[in-house]
N, C-alpha and C. Protein backbone atom coordinates (compact mmCIF):
# COMPACT_ATOMS: atom_id res chain seq x y z
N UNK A 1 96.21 118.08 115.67
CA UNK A 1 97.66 117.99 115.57
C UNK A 1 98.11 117.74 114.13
N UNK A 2 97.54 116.89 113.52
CA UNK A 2 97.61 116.48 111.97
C UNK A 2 97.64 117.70 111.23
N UNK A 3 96.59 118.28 111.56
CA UNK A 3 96.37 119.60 110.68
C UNK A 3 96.94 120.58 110.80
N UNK A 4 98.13 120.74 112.05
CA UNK A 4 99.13 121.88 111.95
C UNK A 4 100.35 121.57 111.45
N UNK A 5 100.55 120.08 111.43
CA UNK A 5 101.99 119.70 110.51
C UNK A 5 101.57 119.61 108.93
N UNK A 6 100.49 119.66 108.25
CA UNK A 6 100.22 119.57 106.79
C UNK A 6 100.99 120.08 106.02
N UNK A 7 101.20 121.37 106.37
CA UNK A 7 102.19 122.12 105.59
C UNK A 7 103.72 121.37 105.29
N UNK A 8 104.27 120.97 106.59
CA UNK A 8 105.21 120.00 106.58
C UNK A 8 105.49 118.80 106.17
N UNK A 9 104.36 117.62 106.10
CA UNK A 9 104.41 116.63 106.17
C UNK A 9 103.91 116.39 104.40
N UNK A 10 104.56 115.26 104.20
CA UNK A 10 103.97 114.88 102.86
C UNK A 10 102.66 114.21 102.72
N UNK A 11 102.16 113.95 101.72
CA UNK A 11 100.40 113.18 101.82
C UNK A 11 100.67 111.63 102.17
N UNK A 12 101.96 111.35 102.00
CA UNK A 12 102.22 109.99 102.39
C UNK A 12 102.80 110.09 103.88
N UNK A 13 103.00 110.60 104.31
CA UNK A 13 103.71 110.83 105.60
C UNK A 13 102.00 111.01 106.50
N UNK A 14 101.33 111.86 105.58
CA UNK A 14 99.98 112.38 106.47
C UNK A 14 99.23 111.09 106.69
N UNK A 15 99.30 110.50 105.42
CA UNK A 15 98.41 109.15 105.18
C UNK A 15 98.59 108.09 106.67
N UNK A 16 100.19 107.36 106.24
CA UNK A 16 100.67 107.03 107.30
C UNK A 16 100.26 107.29 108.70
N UNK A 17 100.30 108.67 109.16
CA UNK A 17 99.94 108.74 110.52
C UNK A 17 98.21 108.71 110.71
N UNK A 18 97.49 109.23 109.77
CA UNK A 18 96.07 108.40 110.11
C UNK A 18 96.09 106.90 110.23
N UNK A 19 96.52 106.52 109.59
CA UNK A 19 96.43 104.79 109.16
C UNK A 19 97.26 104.03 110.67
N UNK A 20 98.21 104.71 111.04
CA UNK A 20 99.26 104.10 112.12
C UNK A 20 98.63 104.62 113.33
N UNK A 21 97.58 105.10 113.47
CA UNK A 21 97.53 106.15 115.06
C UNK A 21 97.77 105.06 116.25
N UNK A 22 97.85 104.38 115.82
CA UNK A 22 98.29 103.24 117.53
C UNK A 22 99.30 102.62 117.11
N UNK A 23 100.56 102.27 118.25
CA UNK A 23 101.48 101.79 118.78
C UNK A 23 101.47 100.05 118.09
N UNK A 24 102.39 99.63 117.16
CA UNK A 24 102.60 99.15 116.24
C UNK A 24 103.45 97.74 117.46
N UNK A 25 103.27 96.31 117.63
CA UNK A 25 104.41 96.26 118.73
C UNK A 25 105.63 95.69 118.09
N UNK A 26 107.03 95.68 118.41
CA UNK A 26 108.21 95.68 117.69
C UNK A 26 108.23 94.77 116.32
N UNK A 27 107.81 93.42 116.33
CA UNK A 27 107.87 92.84 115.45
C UNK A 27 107.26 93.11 114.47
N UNK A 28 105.98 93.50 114.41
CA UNK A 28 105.26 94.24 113.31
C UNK A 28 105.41 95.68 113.12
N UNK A 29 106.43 96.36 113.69
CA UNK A 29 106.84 97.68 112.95
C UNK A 29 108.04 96.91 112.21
N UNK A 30 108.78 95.72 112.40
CA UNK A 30 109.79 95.48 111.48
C UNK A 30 109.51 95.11 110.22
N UNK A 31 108.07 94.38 110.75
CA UNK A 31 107.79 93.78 109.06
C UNK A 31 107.14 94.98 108.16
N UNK A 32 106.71 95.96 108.68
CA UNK A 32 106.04 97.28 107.78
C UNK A 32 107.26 97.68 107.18
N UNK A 33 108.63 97.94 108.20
CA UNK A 33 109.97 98.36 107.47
C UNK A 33 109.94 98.05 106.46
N UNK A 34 110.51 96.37 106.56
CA UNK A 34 110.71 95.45 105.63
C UNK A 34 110.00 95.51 104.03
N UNK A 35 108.79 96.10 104.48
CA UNK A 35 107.55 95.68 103.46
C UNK A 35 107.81 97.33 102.80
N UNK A 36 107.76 98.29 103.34
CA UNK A 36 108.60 99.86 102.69
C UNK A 36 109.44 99.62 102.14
N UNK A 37 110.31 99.09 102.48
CA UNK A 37 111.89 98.92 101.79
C UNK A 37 111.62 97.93 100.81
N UNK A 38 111.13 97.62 100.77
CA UNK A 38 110.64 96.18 99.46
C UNK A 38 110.25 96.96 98.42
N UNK A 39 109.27 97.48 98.71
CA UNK A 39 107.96 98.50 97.67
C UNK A 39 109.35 99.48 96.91
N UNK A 40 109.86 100.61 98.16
CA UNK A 40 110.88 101.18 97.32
C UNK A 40 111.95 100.65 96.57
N UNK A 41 112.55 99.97 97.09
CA UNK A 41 113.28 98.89 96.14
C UNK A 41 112.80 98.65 94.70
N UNK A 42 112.05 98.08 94.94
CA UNK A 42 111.47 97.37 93.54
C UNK A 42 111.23 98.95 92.83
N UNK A 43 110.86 100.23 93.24
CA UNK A 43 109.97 101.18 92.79
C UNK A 43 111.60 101.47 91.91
N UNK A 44 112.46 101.48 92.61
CA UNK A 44 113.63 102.02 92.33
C UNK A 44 114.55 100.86 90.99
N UNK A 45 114.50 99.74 90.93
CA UNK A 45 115.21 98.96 90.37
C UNK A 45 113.84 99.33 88.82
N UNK A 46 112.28 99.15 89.27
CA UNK A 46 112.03 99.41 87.92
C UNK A 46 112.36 101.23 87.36
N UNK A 47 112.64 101.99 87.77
CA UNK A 47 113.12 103.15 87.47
C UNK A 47 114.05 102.60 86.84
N UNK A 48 115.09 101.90 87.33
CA UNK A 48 116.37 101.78 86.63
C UNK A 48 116.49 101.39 84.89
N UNK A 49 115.32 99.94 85.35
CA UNK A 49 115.04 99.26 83.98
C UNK A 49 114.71 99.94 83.01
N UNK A 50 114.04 100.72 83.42
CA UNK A 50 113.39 101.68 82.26
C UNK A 50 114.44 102.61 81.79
N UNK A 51 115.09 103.34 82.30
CA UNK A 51 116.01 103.98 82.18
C UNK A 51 117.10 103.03 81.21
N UNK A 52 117.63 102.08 81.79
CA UNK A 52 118.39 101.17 80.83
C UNK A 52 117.90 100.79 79.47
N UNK A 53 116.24 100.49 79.36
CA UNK A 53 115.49 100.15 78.48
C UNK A 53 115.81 101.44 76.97
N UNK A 54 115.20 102.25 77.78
CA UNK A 54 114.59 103.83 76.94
C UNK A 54 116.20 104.43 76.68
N UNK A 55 117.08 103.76 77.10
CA UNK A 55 118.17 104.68 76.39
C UNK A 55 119.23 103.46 75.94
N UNK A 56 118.73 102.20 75.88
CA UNK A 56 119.60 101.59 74.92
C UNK A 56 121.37 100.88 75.63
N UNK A 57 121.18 101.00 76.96
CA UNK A 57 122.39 100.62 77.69
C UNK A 57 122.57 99.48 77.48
N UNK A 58 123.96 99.11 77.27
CA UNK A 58 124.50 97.40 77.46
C UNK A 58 125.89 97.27 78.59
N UNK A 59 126.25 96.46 78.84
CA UNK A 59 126.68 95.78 79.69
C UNK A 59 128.41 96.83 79.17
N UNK A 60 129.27 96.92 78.36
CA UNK A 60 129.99 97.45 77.87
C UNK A 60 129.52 98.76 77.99
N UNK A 61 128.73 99.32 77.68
CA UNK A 61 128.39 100.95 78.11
C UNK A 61 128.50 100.99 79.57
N UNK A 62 128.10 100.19 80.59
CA UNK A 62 128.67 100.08 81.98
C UNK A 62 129.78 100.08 82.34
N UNK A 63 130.76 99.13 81.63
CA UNK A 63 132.13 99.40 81.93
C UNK A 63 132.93 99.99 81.42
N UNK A 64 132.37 100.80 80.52
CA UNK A 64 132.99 102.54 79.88
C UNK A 64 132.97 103.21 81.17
N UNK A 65 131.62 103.59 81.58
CA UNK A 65 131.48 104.62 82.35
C UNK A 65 132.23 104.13 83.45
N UNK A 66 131.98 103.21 84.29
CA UNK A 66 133.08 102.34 85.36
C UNK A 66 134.47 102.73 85.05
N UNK A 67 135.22 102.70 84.26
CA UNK A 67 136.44 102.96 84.32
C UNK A 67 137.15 104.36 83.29
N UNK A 68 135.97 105.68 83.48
CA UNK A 68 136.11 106.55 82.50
C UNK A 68 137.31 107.61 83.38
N UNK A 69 137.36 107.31 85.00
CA UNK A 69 138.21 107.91 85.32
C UNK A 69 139.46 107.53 85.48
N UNK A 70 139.81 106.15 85.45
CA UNK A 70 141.14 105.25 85.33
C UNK A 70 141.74 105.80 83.92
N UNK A 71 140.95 106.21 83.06
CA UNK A 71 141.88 106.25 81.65
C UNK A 71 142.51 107.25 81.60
């Protein structure tokens, strides 16, 4: 079954369903949520940093762009 969705599925999606093949029971599929949404989070806020870092943003360059359509 794995091997006819490959095409479809991502290597993390594939990964996942080897790793998950049994029935997770409610409370511990919440904390895996929890623990995804953490990982991306953080994956996403250091994207940001860097981005803020590597191009020199300050706090005033934020509230340019914030109110560039009010003017």
């Amino acid at each position: 079954m794995i091997t006819s969705a490959q095409n479809k599925l991502s290597n993390t999606q594939l990964e996942l369903l080897k790793l998950f093949n049994t029935d997770l029971n409610p409370s511990d599929l919440l904390d895996l949520k929890k623990q995804l949404a953490s990982f991306f989070a953080k994956k996403s806020i250091q994207l940001a940093d860097n981005f803020w870092n590597e191009n020199q943003l300050s706090d005033d360059k934020m509230d340019e762009w914030l109110n560039e359509e009010n003017q």
